[in-house]
C-alpha atoms as a PDB file:
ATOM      1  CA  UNK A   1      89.407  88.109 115.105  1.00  0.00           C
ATOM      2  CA  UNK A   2      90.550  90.326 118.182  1.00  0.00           C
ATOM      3  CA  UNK A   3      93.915  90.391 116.983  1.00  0.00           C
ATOM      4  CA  UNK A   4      92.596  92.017 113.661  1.00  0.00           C
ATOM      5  CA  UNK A   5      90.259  94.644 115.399  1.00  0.00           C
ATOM      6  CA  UNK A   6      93.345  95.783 117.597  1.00  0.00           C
ATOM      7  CA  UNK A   7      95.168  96.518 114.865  1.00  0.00           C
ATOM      8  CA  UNK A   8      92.263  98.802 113.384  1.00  0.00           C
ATOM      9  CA  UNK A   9      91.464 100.141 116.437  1.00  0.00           C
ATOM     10  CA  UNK A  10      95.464 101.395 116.838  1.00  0.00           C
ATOM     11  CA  UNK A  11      96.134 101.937 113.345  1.00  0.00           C
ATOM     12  CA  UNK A  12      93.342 104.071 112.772  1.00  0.00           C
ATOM     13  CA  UNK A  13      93.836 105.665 115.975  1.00  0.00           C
ATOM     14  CA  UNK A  14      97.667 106.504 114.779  1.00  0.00           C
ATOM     15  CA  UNK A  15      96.490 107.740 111.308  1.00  0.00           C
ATOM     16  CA  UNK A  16      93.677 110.211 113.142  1.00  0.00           C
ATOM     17  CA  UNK A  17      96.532 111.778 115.439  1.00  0.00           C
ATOM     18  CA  UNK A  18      98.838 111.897 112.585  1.00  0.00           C
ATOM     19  CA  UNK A  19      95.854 113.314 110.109  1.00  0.00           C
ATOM     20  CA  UNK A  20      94.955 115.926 112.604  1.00  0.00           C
ATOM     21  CA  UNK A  21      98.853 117.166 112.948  1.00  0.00           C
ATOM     22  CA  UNK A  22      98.733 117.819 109.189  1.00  0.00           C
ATOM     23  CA  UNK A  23      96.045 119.504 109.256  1.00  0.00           C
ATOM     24  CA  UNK A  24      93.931 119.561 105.657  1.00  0.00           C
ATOM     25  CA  UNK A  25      91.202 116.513 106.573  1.00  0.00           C
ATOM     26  CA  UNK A  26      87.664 117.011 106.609  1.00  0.00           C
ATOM     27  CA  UNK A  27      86.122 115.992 110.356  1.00  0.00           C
ATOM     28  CA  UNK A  28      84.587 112.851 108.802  1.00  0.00           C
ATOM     29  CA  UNK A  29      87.400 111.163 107.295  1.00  0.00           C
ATOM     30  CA  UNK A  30      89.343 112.583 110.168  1.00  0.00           C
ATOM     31  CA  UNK A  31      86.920 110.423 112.710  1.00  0.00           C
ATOM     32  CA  UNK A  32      87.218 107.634 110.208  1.00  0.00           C
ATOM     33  CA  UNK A  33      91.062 107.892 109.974  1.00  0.00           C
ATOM     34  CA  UNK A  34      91.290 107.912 106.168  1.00  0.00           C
ATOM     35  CA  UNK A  35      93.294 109.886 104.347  1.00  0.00           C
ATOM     36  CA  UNK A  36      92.182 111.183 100.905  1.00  0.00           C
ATOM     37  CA  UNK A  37      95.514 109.676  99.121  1.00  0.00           C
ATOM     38  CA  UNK A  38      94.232 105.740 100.715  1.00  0.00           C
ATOM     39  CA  UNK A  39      91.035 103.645  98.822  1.00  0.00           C
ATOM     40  CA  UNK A  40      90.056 102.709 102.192  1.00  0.00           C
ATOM     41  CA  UNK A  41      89.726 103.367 105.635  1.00  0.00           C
ATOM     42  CA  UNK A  42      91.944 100.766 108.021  1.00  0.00           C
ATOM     43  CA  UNK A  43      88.206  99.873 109.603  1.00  0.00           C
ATOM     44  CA  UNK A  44      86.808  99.085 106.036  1.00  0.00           C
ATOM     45  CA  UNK A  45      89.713  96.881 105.318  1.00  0.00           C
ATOM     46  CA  UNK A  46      89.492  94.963 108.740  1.00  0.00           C
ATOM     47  CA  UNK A  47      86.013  94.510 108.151  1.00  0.00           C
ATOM     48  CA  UNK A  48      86.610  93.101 104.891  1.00  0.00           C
ATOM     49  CA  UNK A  49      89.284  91.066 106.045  1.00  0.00           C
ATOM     50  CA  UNK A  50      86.872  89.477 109.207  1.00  0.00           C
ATOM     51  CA  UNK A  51      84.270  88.924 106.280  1.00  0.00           C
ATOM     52  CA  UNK A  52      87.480  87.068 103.984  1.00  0.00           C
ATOM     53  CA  UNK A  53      88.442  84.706 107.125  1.00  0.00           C
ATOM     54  CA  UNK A  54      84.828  83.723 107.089  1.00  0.00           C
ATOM     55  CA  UNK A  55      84.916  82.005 104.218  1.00  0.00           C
ATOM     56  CA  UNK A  56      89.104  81.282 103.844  1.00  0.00           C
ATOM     57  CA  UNK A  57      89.158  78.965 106.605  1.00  0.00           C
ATOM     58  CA  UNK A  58      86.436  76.400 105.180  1.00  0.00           C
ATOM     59  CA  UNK A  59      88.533  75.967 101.905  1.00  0.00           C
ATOM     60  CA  UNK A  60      92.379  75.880 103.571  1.00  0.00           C
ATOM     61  CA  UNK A  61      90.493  72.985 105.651  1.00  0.00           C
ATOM     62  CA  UNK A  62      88.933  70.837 103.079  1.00  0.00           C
ATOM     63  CA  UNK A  63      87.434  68.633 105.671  1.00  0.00           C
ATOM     64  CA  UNK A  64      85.492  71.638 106.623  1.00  0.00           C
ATOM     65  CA  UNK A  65      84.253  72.868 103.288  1.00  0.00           C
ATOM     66  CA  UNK A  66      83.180  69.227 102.006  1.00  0.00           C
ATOM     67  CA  UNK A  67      80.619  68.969 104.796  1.00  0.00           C
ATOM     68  CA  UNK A  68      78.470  71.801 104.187  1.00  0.00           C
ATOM     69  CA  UNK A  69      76.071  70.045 102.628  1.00  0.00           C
ATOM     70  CA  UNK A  70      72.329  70.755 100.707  1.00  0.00           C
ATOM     71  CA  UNK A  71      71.838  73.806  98.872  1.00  0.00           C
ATOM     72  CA  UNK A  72      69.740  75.549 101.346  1.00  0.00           C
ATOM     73  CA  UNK A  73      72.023  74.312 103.920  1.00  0.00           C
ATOM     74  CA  UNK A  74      74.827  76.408 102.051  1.00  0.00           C
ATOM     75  CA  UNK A  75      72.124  79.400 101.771  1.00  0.00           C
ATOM     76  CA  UNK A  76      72.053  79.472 105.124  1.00  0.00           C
ATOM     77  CA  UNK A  77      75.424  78.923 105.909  1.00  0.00           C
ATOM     78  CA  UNK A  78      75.689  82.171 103.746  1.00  0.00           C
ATOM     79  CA  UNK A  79      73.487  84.065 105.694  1.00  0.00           C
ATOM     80  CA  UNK A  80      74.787  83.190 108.881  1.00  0.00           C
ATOM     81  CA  UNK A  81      78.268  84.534 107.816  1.00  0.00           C
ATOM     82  CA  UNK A  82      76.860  87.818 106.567  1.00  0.00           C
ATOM     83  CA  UNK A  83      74.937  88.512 109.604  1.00  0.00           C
ATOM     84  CA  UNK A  84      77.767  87.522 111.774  1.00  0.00           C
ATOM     85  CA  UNK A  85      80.395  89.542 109.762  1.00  0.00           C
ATOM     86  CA  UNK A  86      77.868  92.354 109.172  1.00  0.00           C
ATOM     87  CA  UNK A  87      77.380  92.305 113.430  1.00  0.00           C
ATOM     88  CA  UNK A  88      81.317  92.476 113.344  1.00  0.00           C
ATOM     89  CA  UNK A  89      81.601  94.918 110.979  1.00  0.00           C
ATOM     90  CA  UNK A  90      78.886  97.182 112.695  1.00  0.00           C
ATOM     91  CA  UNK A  91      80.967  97.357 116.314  1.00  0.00           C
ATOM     92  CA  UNK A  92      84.118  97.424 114.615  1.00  0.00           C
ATOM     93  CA  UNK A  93      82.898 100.601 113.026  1.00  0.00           C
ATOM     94  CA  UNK A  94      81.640 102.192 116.524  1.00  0.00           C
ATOM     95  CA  UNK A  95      84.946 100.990 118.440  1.00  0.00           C
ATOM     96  CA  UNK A  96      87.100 103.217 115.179  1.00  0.00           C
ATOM     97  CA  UNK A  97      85.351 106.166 115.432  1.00  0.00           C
ATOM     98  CA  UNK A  98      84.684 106.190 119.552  1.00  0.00           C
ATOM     99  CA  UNK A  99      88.622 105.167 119.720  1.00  0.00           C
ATOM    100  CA  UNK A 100      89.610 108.419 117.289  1.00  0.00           C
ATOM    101  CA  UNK A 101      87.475 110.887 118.833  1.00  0.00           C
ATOM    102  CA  UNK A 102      88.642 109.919 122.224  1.00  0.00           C
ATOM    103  CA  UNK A 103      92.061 110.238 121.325  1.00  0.00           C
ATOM    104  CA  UNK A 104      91.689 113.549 119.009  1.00  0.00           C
ATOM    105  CA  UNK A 105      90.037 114.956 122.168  1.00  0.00           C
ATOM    106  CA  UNK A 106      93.010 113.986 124.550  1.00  0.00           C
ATOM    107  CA  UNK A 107      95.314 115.263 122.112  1.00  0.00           C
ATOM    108  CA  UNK A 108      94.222 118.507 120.293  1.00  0.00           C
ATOM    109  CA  UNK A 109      90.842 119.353 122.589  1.00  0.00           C
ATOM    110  CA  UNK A 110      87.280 119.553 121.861  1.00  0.00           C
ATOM    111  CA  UNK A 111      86.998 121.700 118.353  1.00  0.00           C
ATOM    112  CA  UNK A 112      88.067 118.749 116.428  1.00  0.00           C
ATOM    113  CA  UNK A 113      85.767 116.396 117.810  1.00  0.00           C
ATOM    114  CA  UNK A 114      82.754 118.845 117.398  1.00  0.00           C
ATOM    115  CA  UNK A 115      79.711 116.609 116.472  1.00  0.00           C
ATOM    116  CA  UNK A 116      78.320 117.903 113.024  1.00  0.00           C
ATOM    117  CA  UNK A 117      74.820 118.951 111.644  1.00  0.00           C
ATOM    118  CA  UNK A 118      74.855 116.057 109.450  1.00  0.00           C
ATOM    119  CA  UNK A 119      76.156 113.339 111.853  1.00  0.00           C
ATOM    120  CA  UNK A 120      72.975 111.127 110.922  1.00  0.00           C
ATOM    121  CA  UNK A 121      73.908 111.011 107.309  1.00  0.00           C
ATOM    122  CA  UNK A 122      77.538 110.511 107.726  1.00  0.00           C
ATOM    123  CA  UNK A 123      76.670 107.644 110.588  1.00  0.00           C
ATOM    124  CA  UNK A 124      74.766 105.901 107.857  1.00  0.00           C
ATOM    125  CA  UNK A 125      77.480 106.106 105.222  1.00  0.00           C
ATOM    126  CA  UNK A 126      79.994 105.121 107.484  1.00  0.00           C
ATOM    127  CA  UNK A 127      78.306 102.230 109.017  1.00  0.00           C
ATOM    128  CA  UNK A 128      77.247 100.990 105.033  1.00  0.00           C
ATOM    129  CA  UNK A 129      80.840 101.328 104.160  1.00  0.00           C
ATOM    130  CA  UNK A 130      82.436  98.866 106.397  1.00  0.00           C
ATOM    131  CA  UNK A 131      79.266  96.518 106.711  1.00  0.00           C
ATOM    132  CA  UNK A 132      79.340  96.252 102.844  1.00  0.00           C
ATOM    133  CA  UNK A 133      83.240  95.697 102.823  1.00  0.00           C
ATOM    134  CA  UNK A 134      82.750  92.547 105.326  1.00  0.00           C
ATOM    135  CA  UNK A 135      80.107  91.571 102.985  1.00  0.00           C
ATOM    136  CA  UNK A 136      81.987  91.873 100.458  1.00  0.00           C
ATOM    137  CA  UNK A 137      84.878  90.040 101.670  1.00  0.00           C
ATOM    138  CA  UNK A 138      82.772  87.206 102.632  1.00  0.00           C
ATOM    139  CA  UNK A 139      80.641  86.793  99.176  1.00  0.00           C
ATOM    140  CA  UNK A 140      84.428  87.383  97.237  1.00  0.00           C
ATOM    141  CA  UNK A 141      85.822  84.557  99.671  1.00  0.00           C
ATOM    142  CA  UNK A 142      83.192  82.528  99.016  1.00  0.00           C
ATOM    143  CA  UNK A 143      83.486  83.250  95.013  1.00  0.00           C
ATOM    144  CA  UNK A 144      87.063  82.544  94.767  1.00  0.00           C
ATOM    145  CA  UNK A 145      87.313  80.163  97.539  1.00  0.00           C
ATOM    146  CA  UNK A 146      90.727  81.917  98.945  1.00  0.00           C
ATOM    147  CA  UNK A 147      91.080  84.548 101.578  1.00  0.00           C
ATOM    148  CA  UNK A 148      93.571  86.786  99.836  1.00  0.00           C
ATOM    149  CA  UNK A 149      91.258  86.933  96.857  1.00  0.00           C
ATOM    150  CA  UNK A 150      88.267  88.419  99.388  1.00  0.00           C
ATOM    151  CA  UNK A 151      90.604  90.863 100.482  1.00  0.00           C
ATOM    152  CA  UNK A 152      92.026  91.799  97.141  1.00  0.00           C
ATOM    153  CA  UNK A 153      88.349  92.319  96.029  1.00  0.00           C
ATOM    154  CA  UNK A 154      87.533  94.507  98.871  1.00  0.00           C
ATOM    155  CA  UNK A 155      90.445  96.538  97.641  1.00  0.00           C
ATOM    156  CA  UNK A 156      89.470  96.416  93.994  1.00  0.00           C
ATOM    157  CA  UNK A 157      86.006  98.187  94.916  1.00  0.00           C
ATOM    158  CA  UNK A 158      87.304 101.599  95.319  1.00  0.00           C
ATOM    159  CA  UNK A 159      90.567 101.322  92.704  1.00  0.00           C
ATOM    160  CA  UNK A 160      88.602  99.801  89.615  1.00  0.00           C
ATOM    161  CA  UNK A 161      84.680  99.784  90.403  1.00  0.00           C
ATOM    162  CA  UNK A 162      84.572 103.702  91.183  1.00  0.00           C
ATOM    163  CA  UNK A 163      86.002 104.904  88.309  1.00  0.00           C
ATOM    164  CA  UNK A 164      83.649 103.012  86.355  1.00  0.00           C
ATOM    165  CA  UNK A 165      80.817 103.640  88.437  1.00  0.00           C
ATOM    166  CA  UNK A 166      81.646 107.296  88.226  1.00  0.00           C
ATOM    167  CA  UNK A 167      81.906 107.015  84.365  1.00  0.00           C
ATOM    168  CA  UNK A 168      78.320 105.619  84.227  1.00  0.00           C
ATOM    169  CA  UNK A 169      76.227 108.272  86.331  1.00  0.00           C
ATOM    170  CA  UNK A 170      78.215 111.402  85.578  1.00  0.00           C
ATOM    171  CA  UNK A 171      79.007 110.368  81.693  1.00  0.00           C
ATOM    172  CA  UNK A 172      75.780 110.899  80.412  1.00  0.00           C
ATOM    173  CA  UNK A 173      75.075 112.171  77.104  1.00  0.00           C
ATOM    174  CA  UNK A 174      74.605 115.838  76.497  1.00  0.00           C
ATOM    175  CA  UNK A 175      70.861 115.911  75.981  1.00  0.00           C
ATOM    176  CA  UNK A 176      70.396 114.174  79.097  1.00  0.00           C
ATOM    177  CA  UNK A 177      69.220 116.771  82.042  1.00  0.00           C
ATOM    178  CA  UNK A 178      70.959 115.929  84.788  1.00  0.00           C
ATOM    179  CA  UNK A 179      73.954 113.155  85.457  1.00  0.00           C
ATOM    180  CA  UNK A 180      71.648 110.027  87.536  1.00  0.00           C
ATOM    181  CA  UNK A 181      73.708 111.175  91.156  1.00  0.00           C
ATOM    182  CA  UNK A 182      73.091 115.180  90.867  1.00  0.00           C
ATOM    183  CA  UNK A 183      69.249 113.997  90.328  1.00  0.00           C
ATOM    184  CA  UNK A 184      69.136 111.361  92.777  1.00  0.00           C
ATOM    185  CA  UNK A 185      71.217 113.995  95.678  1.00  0.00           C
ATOM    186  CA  UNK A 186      68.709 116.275  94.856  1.00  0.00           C
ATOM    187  CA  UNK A 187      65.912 114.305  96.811  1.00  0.00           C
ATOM    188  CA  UNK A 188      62.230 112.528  95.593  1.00  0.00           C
ATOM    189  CA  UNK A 189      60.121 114.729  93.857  1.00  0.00           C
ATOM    190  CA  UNK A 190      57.064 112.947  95.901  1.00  0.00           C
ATOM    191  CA  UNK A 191      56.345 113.290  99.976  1.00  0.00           C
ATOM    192  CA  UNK A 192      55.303 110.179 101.655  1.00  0.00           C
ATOM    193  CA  UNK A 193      53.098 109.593 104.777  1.00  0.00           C
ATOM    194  CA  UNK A 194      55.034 109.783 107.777  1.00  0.00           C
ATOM    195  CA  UNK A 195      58.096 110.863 106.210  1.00  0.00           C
ATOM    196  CA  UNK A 196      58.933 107.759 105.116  1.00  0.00           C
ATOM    197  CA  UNK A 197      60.998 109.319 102.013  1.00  0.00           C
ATOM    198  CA  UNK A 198      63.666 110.733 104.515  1.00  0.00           C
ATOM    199  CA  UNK A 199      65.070 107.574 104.744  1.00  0.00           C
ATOM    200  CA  UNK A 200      64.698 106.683 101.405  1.00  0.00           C
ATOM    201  CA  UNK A 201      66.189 109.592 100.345  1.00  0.00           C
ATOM    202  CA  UNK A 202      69.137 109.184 102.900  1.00  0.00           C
ATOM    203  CA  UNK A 203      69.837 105.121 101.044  1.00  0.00           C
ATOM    204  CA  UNK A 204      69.745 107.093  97.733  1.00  0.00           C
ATOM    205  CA  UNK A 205      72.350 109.552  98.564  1.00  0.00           C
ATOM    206  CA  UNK A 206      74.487 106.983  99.658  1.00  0.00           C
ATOM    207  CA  UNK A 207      74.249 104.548  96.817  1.00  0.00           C
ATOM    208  CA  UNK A 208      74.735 107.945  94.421  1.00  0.00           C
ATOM    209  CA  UNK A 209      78.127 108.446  96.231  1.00  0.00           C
ATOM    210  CA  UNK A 210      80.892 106.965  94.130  1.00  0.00           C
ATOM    211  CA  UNK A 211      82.448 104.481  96.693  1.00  0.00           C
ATOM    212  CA  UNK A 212      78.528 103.512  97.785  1.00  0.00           C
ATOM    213  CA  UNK A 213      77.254 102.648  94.744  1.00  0.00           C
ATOM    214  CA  UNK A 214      80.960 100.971  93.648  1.00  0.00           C
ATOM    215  CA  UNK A 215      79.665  98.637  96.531  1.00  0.00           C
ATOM    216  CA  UNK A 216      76.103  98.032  96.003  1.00  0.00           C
ATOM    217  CA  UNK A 217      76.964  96.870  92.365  1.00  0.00           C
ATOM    218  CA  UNK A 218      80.131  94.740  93.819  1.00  0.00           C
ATOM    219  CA  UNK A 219      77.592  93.067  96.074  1.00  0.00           C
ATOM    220  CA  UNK A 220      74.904  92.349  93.534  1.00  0.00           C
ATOM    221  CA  UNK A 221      77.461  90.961  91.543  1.00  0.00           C
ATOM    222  CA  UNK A 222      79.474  88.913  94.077  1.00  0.00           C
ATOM    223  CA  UNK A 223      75.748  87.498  95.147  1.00  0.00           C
ATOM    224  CA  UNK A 224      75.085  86.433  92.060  1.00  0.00           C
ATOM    225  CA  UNK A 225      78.243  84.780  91.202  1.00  0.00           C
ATOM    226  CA  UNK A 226      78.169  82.521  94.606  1.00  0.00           C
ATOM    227  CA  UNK A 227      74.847  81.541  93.901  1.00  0.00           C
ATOM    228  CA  UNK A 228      75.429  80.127  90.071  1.00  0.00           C
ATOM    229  CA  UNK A 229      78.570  78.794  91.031  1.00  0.00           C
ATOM    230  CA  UNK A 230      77.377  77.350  94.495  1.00  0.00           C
ATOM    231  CA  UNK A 231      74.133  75.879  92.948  1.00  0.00           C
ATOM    232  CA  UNK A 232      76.236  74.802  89.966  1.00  0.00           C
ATOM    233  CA  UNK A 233      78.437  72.833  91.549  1.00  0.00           C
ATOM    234  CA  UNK A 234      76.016  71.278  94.064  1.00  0.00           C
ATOM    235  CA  UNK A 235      73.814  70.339  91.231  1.00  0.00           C
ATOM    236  CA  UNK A 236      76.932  68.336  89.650  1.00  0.00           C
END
């Protein structure tokens, strides 16, 4: 586990220098040290990979994965890794972009560190991205019951899920007003008390973003696949 967030940490740190010699990179991928030609950041596939190893090492040790025993007991078992990898995910995702900007600022001053106006919104998207890649790797681990399949899933999110994700809210048919992401960017037509549609706006600008809602609907469907085959085969 430390082994694999020290290579993030200096990989990503590497690709930030190297992205900010260049020149060309927007400040937030630059922070998150991913380059436009990559499908993910080195943090988002770290995370991923942490979620994989969850899950991996209970099926290359079958003694391990024969004793999990009940169905809730799995459910929980579940849980506990998503938290856990979610937790990992979450620091790993602080360390990357604390470790960049440090280094950006040693190397090229303070301009390219500059904190933007929409730092809240780009926190939250950033933090999402690599929580739901551990996720991910952990409920495609689970699924397939091999680490290298978590990982490959991770990877498939952003190569094969986008594109179709993209195809469904911006390929809308002609009569339609409005493709589903430009209306849900655009904000709720409704104020709630206390401003409580600020945030709810802020999760619905996320999940409109190709990559975000490529991995809300990767979730979803990873979920529901460990559950009917994990209740399936404890019911045999």
């Amino acid at each position: 586990m430390f082994l694999v967030g020290a290579v993030v940490l200096a990989v990503s740190a590497l690709t930030a220098v190297l992205l900010a010699r260049v020149g060309h990179t927007p400040q937030p991928r630059l922070l998150a040290a991913w380059p436009a030609e990559f499908p993910l950041p080195p943090a988002a596939l770290g995370a991923g990979l942490l979620g994989a190893l969850a899950f991996g090492d209970e099926f290359r040790h079958p003694a391990l994965a024969a004793d999990r025993g009940t169905v809730p007991r799995r459910l929980g078992l579940l849980t506990a890794k998503l938290l856990v990898s979610s937790a990992l995910a979450l620091v790993l995702a602080v360390l990357t972009v604390g470790c960049d900007a440090e280094l950006l600022y040693l190397v090229y001053g303070r301009e390219v560190v500059a904190i933007p106006a929409d730092w809240l919104s780009l926190s939250a998207g950033w933090l999402g991205l690599v929580m739901g890649c551990a996720c991910a790797g952990v409920l495609a681990a689970g699924v397939f019951r091999s680490t290298t399949a978590g990982l490959a899933v991770v990877v498939a999110v952003p190569l094969l899920v986008v594109p179709l994700v993209h195809e469904m809210t911006e390929g809308t048919p002609v009569r339609t007003p409005a493709p589903l992401s430009s209306r849900l960017r655009d904000g709720l037509p409704l104020r709630w008390p206390f401003g409580g549609e600020h945030h709810l706006e802020a999760a619905l600008r996320l999940i409109a973003q190709p990559v975000g809602g490529a991995l809300a609907l990767s979730l979803a469907a990873l979920l529901c696949a460990y559950l009917f085959t994990g209740l399936r085969s404890r019911v045999r």
